[in-house]
Protein backbone atom coordinates (compact mmCIF):
# COMPACT_ATOMS: atom_id res chain seq x y z
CA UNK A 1 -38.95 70.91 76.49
CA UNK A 2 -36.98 68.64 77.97
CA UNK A 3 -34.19 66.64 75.48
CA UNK A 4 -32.98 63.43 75.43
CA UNK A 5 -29.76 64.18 77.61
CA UNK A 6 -31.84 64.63 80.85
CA UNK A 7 -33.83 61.88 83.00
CA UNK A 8 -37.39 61.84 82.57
CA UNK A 9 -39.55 64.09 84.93
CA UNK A 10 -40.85 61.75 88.05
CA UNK A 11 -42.22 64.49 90.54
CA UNK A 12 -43.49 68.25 89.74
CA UNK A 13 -42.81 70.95 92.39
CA UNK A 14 -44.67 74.29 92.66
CA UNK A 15 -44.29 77.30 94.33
CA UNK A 16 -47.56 78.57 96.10
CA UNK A 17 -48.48 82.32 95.55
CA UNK A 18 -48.27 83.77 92.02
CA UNK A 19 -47.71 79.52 90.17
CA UNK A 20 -50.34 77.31 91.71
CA UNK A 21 -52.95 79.84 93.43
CA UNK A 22 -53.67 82.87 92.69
CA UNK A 23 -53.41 84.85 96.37
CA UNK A 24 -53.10 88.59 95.22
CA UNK A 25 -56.73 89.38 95.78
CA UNK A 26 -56.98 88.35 99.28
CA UNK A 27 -53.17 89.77 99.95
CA UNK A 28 -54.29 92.85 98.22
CA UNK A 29 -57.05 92.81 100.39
CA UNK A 30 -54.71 92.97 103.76
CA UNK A 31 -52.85 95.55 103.08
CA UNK A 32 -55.48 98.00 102.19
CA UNK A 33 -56.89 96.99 105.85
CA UNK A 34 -53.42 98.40 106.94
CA UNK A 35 -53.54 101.55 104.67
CA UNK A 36 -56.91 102.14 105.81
CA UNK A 37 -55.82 101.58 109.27
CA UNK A 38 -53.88 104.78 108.73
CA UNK A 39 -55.87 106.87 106.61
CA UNK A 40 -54.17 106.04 103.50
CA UNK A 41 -55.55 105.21 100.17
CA UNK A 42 -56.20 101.41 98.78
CA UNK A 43 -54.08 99.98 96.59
CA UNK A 44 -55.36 98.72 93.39
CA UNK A 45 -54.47 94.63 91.96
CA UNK A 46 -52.44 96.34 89.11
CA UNK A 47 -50.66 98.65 91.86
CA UNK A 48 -49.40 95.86 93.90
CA UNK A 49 -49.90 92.52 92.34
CA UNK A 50 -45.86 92.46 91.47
CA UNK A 51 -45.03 92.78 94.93
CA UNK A 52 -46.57 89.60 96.19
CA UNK A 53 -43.88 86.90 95.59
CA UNK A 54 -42.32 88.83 97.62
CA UNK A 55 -44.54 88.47 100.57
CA UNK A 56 -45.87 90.35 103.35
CA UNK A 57 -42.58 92.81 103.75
CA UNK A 58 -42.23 93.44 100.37
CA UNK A 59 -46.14 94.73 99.80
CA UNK A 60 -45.66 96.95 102.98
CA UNK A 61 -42.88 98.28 101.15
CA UNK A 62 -44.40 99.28 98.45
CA UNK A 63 -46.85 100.82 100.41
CA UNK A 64 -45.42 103.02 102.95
CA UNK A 65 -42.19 102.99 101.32
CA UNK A 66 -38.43 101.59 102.57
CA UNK A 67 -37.01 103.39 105.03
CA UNK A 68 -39.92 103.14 107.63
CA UNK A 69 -38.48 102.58 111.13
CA UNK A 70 -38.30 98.60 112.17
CA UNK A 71 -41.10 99.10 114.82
CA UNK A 72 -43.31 100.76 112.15
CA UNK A 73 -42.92 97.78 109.87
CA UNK A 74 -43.36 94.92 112.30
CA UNK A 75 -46.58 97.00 113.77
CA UNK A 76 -48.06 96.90 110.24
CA UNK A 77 -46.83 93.43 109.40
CA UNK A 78 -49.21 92.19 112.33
CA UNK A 79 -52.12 94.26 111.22
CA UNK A 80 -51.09 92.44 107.85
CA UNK A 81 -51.45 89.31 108.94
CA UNK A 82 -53.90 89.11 111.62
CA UNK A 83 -56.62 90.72 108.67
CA UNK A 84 -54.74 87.94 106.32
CA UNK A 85 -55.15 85.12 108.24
CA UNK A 86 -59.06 85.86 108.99
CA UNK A 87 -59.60 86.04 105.20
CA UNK A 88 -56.98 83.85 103.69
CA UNK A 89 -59.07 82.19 101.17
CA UNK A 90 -61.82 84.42 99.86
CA UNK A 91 -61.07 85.15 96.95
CA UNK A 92 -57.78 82.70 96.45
CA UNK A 93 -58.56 80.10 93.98
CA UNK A 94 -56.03 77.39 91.55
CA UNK A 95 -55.40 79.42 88.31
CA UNK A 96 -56.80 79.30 85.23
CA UNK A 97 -55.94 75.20 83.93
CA UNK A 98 -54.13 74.46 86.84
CA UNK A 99 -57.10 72.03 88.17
CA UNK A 100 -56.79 70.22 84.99
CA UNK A 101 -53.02 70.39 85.49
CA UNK A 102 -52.89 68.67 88.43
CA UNK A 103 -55.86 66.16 87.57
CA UNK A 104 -53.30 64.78 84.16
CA UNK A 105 -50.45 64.39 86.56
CA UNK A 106 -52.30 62.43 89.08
CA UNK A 107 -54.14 60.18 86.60
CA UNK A 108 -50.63 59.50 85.27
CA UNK A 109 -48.61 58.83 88.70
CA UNK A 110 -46.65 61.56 88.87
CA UNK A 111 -46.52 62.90 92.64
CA UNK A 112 -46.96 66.54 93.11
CA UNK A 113 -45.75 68.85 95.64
CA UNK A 114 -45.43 72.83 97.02
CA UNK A 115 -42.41 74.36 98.36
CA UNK A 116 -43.25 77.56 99.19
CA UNK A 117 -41.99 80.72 101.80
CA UNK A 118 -45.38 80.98 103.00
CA UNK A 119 -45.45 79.99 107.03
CA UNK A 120 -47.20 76.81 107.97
CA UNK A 121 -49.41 79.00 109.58
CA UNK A 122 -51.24 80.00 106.64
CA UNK A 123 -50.33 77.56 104.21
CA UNK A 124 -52.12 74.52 105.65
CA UNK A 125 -55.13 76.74 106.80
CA UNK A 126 -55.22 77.89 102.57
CA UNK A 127 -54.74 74.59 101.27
CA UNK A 128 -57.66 72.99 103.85
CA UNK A 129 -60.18 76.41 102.67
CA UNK A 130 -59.62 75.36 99.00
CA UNK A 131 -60.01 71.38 99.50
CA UNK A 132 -55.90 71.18 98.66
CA UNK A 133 -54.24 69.58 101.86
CA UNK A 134 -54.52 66.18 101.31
CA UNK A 135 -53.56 66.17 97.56
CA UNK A 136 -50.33 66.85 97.72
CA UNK A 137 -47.21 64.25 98.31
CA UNK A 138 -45.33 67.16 99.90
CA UNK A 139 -46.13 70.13 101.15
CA UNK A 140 -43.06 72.10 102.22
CA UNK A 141 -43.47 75.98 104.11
CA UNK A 142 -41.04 78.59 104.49
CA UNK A 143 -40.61 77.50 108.04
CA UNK A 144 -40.59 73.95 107.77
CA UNK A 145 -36.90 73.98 108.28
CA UNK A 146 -34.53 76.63 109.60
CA UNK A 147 -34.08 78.06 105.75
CA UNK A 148 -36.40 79.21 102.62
CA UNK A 149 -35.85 79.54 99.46
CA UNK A 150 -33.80 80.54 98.18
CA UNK A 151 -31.99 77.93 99.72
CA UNK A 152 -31.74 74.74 98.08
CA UNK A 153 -32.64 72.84 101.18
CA UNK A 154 -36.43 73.02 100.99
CA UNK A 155 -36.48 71.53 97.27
CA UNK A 156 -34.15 68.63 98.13
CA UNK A 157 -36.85 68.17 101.42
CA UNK A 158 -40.00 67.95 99.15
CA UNK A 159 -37.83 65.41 96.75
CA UNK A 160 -36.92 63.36 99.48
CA UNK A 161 -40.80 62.94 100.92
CA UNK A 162 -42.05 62.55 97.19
CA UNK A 163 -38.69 59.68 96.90
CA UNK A 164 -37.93 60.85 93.82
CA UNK A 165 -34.61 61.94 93.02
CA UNK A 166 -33.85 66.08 92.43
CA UNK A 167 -32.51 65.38 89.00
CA UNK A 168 -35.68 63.86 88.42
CA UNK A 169 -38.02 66.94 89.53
CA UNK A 170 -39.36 69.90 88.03
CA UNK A 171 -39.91 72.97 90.14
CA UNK A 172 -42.16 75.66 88.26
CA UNK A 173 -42.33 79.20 90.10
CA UNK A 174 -42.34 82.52 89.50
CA UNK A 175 -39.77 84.46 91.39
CA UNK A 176 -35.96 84.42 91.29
CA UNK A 177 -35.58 82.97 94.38
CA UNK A 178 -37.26 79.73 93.27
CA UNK A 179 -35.67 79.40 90.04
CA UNK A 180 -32.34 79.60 92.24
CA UNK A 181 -33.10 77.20 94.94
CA UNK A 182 -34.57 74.88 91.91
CA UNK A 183 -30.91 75.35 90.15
CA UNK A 184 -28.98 74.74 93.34
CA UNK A 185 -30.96 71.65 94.02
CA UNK A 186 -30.18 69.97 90.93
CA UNK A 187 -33.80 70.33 89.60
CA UNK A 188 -34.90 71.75 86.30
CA UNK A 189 -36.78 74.79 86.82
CA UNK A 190 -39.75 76.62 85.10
CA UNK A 191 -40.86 80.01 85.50
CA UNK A 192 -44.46 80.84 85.70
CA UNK A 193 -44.92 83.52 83.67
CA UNK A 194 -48.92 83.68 84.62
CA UNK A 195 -47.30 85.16 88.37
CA UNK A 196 -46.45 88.19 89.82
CA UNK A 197 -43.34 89.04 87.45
CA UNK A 198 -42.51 92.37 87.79
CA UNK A 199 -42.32 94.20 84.20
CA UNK A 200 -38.36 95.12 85.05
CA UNK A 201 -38.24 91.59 86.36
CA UNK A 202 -36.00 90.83 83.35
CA UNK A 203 -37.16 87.11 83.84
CA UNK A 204 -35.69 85.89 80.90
CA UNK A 205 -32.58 86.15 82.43
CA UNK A 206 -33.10 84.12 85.48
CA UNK A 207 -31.29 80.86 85.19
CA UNK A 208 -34.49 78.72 84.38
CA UNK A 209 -34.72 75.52 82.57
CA UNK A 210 -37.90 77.47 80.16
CA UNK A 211 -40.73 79.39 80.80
CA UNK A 212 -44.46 78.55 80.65
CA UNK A 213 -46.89 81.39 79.60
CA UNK A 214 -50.00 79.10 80.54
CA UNK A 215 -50.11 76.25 82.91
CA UNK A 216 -51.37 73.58 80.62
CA UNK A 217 -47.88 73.91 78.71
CA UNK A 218 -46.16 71.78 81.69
CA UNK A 219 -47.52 68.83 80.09
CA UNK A 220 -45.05 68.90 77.34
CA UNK A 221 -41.96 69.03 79.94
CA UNK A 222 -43.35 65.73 81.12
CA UNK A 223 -43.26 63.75 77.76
């Protein structure tokens, strides 16, 4: 929880996949349509659900491994894709007390945003599927600007549309790459622990602010 040395918390940043929805069935889903595209086996949730943070590259390397040729990848990176795109939002919901989350912060004033690596390309088609898009103050996507996170650049982006001040925003996400840009921003930072944390992760370490095991426990950070 926050102490009495820091600025109260104006504005609440999240990362997308693996801290607000929860994407890993319907990214799951795309890269078994790649594996069965070449006669491999699927993949099950617990197989792959680490990888996802680390988006469409990373699953494809867990798949078929990382030393396949550059034209291999980018070949099953469309296949990717193109399936993920057509079924973006089947089975992609808000997790578990994240609804009621973001309910509390908008009944008490507090803007909300996303600053994610996803592509505009998906992440506005997502948010309009799950009735998202216009709730948001921000909505920032990994090519919004010429850099991603981990870059700070993004973050300080989403605080300047919300007009709140960096040292007055909380980013929560669940990948080290978010807890760094949140850092290098000047933000306190969160990690999700409900994401896709890998087991050797060694989250604990990353240099975060805290750690929530259940959404509803951002409240407190707010008081």
């Amino acid at each position: 929880m926050p102490t009495s040395s820091f600025l109260p918390i104006k504005c609440v940043l999240f990362d997308l996949d693996g801290t607000l929805l929860d994407t890993a069935p319907d990214l799951l889903a795309a890269l078994n349509a790649v594996l069965v595209a070449e006669g491999h086996e699927h993949f099950t949730l617990a197989q792959a659900r680490h990888t996802v943070s680390h988006g469409s590259i990373g699953m494809l390397e867990l798949a078929f491994g990382t030393d396949q040729s550059a034209a291999d990848l980018q070949r099953r990176r469309g296949i990717f894709l193109d399936y993920y795109q057509a079924n973006i939002s089947r089975h992609s919901c808000l997790f578990e007390a994240m609804p009621a989350v973001l309910a509390t912060l908008e009944a008490g004033g507090i803007p909300w945003g996303i600053v994610t690596n996803k592509p505009e390309y998906l992440t506005f088609p997502l948010l309009t599927a799950l009735d998202l898009h216009t709730r948001p103050a921000c909505i920032i996507g990994g090519d919004t600007l010429p850099v991603a996170k981990p870059h700070p650049e993004p973050l300080l982006l989403a605080a300047q549309r919300c007009g709140i001040p960096p040292a007055q925003c909380l980013y929560v996400g669940d990948a080290e790459h978010d807890i760094v840009a949140g850092r290098n921003a000047g933000m306190r930072t969160l990690i999700a622990e409900w994401g896709y944390l890998n087991a050797n992760n060694e989250h604990h370490a990353w240099p975060a602010d805290g750690s929530l095991t259940h959404p509803s426990e951002l409240l407190a950070w707010l008081t």
